[in-house]
C-alpha atoms as a PDB file:
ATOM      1  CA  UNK A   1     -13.462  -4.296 -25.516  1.00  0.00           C
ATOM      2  CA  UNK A   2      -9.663  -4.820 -27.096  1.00  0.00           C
ATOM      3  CA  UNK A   3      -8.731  -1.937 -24.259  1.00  0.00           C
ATOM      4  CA  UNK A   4      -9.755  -3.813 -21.190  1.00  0.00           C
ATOM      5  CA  UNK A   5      -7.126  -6.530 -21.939  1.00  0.00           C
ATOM      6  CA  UNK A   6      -3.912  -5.979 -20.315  1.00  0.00           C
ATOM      7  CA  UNK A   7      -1.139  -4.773 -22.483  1.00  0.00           C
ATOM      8  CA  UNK A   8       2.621  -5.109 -21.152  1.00  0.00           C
ATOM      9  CA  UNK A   9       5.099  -2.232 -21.787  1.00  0.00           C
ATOM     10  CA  UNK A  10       8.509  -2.533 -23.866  1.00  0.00           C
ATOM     11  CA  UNK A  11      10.916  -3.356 -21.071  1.00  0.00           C
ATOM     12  CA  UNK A  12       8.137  -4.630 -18.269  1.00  0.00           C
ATOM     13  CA  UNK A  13       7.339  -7.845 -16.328  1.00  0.00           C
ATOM     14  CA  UNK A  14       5.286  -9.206 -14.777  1.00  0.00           C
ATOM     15  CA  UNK A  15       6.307  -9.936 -11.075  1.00  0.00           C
ATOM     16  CA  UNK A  16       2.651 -10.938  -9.613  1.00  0.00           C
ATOM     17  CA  UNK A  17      -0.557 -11.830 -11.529  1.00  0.00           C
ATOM     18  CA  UNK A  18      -4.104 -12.958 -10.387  1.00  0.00           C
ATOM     19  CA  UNK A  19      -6.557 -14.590 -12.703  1.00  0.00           C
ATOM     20  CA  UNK A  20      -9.963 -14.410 -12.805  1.00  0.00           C
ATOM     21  CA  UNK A  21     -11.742 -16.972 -10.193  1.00  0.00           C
ATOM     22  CA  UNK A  22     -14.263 -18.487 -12.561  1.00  0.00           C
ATOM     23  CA  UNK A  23     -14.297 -21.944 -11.048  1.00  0.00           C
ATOM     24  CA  UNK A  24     -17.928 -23.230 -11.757  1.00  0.00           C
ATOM     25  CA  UNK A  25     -18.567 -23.765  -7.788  1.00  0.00           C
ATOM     26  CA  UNK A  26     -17.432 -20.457  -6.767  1.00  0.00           C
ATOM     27  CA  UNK A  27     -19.593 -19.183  -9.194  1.00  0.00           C
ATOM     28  CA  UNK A  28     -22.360 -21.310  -8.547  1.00  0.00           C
ATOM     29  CA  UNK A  29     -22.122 -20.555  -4.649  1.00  0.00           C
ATOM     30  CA  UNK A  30     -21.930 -16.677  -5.655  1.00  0.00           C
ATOM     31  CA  UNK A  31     -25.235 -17.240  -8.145  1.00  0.00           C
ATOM     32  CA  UNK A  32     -27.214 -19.225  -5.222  1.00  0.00           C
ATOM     33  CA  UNK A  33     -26.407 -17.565  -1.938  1.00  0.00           C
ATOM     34  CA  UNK A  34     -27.159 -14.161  -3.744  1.00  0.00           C
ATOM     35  CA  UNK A  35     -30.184 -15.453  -5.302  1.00  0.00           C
ATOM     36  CA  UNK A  36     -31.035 -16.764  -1.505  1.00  0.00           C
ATOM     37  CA  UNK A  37     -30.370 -13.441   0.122  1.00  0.00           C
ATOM     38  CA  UNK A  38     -32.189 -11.268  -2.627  1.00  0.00           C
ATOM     39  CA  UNK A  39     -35.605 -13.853  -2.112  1.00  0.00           C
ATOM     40  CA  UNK A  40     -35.200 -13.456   1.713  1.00  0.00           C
ATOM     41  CA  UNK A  41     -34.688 -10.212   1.837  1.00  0.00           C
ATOM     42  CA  UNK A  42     -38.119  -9.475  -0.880  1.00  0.00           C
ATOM     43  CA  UNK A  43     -39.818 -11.690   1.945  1.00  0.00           C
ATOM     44  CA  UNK A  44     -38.944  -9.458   4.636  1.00  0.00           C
ATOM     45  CA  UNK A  45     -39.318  -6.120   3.559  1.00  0.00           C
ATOM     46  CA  UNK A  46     -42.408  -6.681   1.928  1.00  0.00           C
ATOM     47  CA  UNK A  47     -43.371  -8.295   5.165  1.00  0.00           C
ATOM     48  CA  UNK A  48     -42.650  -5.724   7.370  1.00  0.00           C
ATOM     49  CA  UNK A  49     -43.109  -2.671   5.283  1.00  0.00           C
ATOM     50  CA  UNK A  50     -45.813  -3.690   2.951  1.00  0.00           C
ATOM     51  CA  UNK A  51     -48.585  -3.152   4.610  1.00  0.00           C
ATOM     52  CA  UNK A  52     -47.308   0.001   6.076  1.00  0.00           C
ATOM     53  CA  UNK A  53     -46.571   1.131   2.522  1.00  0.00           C
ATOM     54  CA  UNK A  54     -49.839   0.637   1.124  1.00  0.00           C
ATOM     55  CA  UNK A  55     -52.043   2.005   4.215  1.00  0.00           C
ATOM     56  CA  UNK A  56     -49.975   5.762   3.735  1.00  0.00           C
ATOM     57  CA  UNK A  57     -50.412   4.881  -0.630  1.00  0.00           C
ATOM     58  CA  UNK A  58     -53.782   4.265   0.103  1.00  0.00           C
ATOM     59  CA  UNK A  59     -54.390   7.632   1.964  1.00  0.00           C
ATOM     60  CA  UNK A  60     -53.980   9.526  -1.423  1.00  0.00           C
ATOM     61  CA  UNK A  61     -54.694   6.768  -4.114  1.00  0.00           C
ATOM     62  CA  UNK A  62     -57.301   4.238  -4.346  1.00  0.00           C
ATOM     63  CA  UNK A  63     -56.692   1.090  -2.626  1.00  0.00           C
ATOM     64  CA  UNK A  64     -56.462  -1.189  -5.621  1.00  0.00           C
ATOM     65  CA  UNK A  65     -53.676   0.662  -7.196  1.00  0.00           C
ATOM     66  CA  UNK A  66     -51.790   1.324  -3.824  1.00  0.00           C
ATOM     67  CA  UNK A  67     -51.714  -2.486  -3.927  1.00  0.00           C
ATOM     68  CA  UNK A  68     -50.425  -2.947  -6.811  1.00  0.00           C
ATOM     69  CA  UNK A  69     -47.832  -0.518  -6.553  1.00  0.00           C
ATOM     70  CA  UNK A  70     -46.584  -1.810  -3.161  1.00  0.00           C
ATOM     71  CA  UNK A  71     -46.288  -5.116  -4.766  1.00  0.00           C
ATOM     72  CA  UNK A  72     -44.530  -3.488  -7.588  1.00  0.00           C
ATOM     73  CA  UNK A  73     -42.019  -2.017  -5.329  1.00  0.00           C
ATOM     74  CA  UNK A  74     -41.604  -5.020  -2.972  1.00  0.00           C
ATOM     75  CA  UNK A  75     -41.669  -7.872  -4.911  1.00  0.00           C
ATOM     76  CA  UNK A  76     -40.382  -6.375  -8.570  1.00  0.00           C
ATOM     77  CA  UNK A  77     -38.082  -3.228  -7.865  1.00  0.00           C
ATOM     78  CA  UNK A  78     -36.942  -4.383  -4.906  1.00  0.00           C
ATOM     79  CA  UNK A  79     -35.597  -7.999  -5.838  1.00  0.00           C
ATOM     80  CA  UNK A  80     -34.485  -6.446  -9.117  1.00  0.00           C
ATOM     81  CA  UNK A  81     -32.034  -4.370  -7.975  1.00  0.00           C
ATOM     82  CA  UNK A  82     -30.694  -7.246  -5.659  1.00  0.00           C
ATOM     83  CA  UNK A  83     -30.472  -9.075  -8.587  1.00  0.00           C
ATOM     84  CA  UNK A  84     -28.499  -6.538 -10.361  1.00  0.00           C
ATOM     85  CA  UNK A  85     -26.316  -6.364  -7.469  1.00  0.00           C
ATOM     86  CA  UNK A  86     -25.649 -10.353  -7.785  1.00  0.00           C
ATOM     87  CA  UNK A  87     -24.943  -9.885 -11.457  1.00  0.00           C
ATOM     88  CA  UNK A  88     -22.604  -7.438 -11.009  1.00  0.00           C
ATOM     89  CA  UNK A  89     -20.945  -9.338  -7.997  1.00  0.00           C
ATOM     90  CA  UNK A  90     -20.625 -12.374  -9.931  1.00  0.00           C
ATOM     91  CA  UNK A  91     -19.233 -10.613 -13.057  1.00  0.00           C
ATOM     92  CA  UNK A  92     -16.570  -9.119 -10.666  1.00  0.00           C
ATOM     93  CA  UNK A  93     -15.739 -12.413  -9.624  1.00  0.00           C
ATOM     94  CA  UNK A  94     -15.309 -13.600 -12.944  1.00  0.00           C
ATOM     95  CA  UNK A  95     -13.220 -11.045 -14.510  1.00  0.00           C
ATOM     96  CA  UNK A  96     -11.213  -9.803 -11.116  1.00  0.00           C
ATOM     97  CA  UNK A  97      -7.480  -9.643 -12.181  1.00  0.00           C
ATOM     98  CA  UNK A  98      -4.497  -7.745 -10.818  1.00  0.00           C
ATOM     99  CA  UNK A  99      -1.294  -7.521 -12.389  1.00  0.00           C
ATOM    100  CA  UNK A 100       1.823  -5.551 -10.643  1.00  0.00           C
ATOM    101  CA  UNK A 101       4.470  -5.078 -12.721  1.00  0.00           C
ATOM    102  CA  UNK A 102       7.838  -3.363 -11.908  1.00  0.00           C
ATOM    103  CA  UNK A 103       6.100  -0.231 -13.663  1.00  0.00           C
ATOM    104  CA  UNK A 104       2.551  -0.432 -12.636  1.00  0.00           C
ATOM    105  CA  UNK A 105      -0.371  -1.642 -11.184  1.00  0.00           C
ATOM    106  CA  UNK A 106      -3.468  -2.948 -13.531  1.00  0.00           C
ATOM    107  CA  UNK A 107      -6.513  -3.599 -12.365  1.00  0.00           C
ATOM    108  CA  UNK A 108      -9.599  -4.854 -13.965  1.00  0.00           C
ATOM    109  CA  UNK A 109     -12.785  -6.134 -12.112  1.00  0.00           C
ATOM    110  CA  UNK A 110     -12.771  -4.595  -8.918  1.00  0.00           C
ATOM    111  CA  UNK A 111     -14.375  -3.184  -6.924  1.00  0.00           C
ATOM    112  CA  UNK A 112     -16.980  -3.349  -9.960  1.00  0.00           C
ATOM    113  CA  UNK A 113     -16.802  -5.459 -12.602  1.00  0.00           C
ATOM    114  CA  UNK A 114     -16.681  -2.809 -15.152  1.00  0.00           C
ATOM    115  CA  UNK A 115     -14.116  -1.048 -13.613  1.00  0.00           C
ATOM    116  CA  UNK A 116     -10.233  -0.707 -14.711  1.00  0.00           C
ATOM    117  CA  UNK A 117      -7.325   0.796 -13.744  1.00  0.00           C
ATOM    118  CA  UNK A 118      -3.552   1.359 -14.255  1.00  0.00           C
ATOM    119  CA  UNK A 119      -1.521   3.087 -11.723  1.00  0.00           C
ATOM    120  CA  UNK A 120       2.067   3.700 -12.441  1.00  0.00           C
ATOM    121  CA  UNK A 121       4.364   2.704  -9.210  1.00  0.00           C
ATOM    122  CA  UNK A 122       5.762   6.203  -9.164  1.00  0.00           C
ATOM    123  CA  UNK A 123       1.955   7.395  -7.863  1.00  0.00           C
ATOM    124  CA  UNK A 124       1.127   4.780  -5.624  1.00  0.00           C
ATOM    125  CA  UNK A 125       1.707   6.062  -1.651  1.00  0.00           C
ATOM    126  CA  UNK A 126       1.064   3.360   0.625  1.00  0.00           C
ATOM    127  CA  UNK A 127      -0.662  -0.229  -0.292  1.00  0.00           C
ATOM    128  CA  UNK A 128      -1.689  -2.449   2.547  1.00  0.00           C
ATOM    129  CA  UNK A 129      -3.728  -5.429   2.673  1.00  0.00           C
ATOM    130  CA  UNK A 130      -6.336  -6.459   5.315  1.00  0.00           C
ATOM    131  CA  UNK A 131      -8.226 -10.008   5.247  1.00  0.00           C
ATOM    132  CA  UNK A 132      -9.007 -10.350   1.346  1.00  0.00           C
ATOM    133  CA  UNK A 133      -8.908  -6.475   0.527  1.00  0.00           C
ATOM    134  CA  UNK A 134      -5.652  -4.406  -0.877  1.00  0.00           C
ATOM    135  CA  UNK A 135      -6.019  -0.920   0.164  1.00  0.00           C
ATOM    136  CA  UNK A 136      -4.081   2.022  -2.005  1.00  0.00           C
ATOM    137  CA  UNK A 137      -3.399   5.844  -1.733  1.00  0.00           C
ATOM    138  CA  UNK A 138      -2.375   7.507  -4.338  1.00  0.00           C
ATOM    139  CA  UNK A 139      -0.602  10.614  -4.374  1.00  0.00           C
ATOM    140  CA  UNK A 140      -2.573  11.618  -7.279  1.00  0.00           C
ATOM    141  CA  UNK A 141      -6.482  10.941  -5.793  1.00  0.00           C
ATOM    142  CA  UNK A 142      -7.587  11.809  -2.933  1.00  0.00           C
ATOM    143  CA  UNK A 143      -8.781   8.306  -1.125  1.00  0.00           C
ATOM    144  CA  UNK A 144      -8.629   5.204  -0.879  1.00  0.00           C
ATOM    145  CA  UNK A 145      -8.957   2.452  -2.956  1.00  0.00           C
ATOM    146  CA  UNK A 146     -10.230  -1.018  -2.604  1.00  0.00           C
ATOM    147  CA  UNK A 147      -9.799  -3.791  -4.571  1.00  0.00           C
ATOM    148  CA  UNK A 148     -10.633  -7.964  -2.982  1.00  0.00           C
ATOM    149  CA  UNK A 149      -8.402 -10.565  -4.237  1.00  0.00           C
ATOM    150  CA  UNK A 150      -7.428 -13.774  -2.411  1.00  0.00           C
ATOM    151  CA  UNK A 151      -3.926 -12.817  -2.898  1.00  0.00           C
ATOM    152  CA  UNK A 152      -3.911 -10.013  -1.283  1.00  0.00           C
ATOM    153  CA  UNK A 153      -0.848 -10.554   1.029  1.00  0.00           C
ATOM    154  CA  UNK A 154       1.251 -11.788  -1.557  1.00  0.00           C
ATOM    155  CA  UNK A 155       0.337  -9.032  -3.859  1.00  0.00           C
ATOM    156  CA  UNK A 156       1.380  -6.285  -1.321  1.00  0.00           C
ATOM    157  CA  UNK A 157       4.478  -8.511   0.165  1.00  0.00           C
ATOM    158  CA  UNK A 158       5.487  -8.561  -3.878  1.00  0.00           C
ATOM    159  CA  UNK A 159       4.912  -4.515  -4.000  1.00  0.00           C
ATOM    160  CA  UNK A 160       6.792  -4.118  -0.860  1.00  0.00           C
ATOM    161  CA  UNK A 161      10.239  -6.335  -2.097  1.00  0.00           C
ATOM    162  CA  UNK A 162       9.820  -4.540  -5.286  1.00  0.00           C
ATOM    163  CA  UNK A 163       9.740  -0.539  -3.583  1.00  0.00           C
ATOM    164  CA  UNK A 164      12.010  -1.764  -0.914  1.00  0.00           C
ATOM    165  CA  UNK A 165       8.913  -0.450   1.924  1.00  0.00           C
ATOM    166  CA  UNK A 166       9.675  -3.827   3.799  1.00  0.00           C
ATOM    167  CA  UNK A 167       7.143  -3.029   6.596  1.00  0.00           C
ATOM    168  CA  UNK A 168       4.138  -1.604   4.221  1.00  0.00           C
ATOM    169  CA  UNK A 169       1.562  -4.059   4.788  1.00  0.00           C
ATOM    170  CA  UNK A 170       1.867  -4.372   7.919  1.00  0.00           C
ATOM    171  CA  UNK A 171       1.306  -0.365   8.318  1.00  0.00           C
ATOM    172  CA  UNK A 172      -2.379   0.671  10.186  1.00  0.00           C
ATOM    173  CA  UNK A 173      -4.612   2.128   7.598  1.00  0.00           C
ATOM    174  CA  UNK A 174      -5.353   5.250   9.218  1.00  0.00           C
ATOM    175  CA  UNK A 175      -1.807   7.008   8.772  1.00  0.00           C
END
């Protein structure tokens, strides 16, 4: 785990850092809306597919089982996975930190919570920012990348002071 901590270079500093948003109602609003949203959406698709999913089930297994797996699917697999989803969104929110230095960029937390990354300045094409989202090319990968922090303007305002690319962010995305 000792390499997902940030490490600064000899001769680096920091010029903008976020920290993770672990404030207990943030994460409290994350845990219950997503547990909200996973429940309602269990309720709907097993309302409006289950019955569809166990007649064409039934047509090739008996009807007992094709019951059972529909409500398997519908109200197990189904809310699992949204689960999963809220887990991992909520993790993201708790570890989500970007550092720009005047040598890199280091990400940790997003998009996914178990994702990292450290970009060196020298690769970094264009970086723009749009609502809470900081969108970067690379020269070295193809695509874009996405990464949601708060900060987002300041972050790419910072970058853009730093590189001297005054009007960066406020460059369209498709160029």
């Amino acid at each position: 785990m000792d390499s997902i901590q940030f490490k600064i270079l000899p001769g680096e500093s920091i010029l903008y850092r976020t920290t993770p948003n672990n404030k207990w109602y943030i994460i409290f609003w994350k845990i219950g809306s997503g547990c909200m949203g996973v429940a309602l959406m269990a309720f709907i698709l097993f309302s409006l597919l289950g019955d569809p999913t166990q007649s064409a089930a039934a047509s090739f297994l008996p009807s007992l089982l094709a019951s059972l797996l529909t409500k398997i699917l519908y109200l197990g697999l189904v809310p699992l996975a949204g689960l999963a989803w809220v887990a991992e969104d909520i993790a993201s929110t708790y570890l989500g930190e970007f550092i720009l230095t005047d040598q890199r960029v280091w990400v940790r937390g997003s998009p996914y919570a178990w994702n990292q990354s450290d970009t060196m300045l020298e690769d970094i094409a264009s970086m723009t920012w749009r609502r809470d989202a900081i969108f970067m090319r690379t020269k070295s990968i193809r695509g874009l990348q996405v990464h949601m922090f708060p900060e987002g303007k300041q972050i790419v305002k910072t970058y853009a002071q730093l590189t001297g690319k005054n009007k960066l962010y406020n460059r369209n995305l498709d160029q």
